[in-house]
C-alpha atoms as a PDB file:
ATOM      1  CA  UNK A   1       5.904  -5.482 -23.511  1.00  0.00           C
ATOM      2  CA  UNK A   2       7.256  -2.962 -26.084  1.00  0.00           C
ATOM      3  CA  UNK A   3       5.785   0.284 -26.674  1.00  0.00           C
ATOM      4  CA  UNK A   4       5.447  -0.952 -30.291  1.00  0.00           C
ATOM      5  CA  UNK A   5       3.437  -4.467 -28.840  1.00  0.00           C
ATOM      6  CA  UNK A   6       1.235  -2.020 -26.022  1.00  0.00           C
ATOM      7  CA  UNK A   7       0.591   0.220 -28.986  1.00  0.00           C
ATOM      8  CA  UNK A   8      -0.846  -2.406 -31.406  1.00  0.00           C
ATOM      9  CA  UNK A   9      -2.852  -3.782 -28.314  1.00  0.00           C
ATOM     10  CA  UNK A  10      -4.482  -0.406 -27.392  1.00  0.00           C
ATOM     11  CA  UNK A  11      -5.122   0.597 -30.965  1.00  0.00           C
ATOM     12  CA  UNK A  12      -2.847   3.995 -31.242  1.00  0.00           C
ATOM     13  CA  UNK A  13       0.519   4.849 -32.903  1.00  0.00           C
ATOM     14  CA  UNK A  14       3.825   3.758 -30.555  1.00  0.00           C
ATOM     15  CA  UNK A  15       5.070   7.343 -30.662  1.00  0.00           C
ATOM     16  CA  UNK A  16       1.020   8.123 -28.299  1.00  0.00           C
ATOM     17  CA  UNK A  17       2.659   5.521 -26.094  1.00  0.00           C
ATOM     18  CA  UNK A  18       6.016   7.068 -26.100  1.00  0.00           C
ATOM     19  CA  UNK A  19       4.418  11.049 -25.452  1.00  0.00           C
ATOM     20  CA  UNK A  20       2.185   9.217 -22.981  1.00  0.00           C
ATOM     21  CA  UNK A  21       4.743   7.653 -20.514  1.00  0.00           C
ATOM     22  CA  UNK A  22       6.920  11.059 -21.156  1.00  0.00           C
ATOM     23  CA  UNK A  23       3.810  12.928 -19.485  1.00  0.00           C
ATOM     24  CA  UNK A  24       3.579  15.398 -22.494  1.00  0.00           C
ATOM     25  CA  UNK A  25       0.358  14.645 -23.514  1.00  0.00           C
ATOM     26  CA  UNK A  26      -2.937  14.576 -21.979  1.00  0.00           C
ATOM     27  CA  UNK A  27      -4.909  11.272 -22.222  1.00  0.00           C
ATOM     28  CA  UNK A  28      -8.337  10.504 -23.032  1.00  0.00           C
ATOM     29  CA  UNK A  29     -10.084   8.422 -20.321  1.00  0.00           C
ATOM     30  CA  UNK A  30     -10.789   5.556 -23.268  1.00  0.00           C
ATOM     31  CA  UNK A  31      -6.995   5.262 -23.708  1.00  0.00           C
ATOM     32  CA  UNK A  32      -6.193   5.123 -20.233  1.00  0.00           C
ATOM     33  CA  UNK A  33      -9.066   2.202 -19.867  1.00  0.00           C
ATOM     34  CA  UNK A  34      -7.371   0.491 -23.030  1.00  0.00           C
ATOM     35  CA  UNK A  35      -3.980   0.728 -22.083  1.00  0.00           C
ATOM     36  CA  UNK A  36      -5.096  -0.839 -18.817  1.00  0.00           C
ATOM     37  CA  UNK A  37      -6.868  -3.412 -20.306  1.00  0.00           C
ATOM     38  CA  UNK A  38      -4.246  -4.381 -22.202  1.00  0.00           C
ATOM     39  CA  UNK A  39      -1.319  -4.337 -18.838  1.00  0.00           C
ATOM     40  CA  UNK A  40      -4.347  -6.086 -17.177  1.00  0.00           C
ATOM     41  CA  UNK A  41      -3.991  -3.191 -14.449  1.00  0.00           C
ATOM     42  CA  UNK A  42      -5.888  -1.351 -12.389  1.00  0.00           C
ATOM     43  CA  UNK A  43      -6.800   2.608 -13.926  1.00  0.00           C
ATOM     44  CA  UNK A  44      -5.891   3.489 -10.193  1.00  0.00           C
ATOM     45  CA  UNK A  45      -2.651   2.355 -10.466  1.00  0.00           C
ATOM     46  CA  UNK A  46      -1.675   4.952 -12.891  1.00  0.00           C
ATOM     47  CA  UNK A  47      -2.304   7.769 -10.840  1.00  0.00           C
ATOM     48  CA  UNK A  48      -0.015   9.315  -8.351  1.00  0.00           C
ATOM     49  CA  UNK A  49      -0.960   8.466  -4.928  1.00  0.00           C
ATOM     50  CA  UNK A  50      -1.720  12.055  -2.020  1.00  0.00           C
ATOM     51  CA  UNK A  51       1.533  12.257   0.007  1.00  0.00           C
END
């Protein structure tokens, strides 16, 4: 899926998407739960696991 096709999907701009897999911006909880709606992921699986 394109940034561009995620984007549409989770209701945001594609350059949100682009800042948000760059880590340089901090994301709401409602676009995290959005964005994993729309991967059909788990929110967990976004987060770095404890070493």
């Amino acid at each position: 899926m394109s940034q561009g096709e995620l984007a549409e999907k989770v209701g945001v701009n594609r350059n949100t998407i682009n800042r948000i897999e760059k880590g340089v911006v901090q994301v709401h909880p409602r676009t995290i739960r959005k964005v994993t709606e729309a991967l059909v992921i788990d929110p967990a699986s976004l987060t770095p696991e404890d070493e």
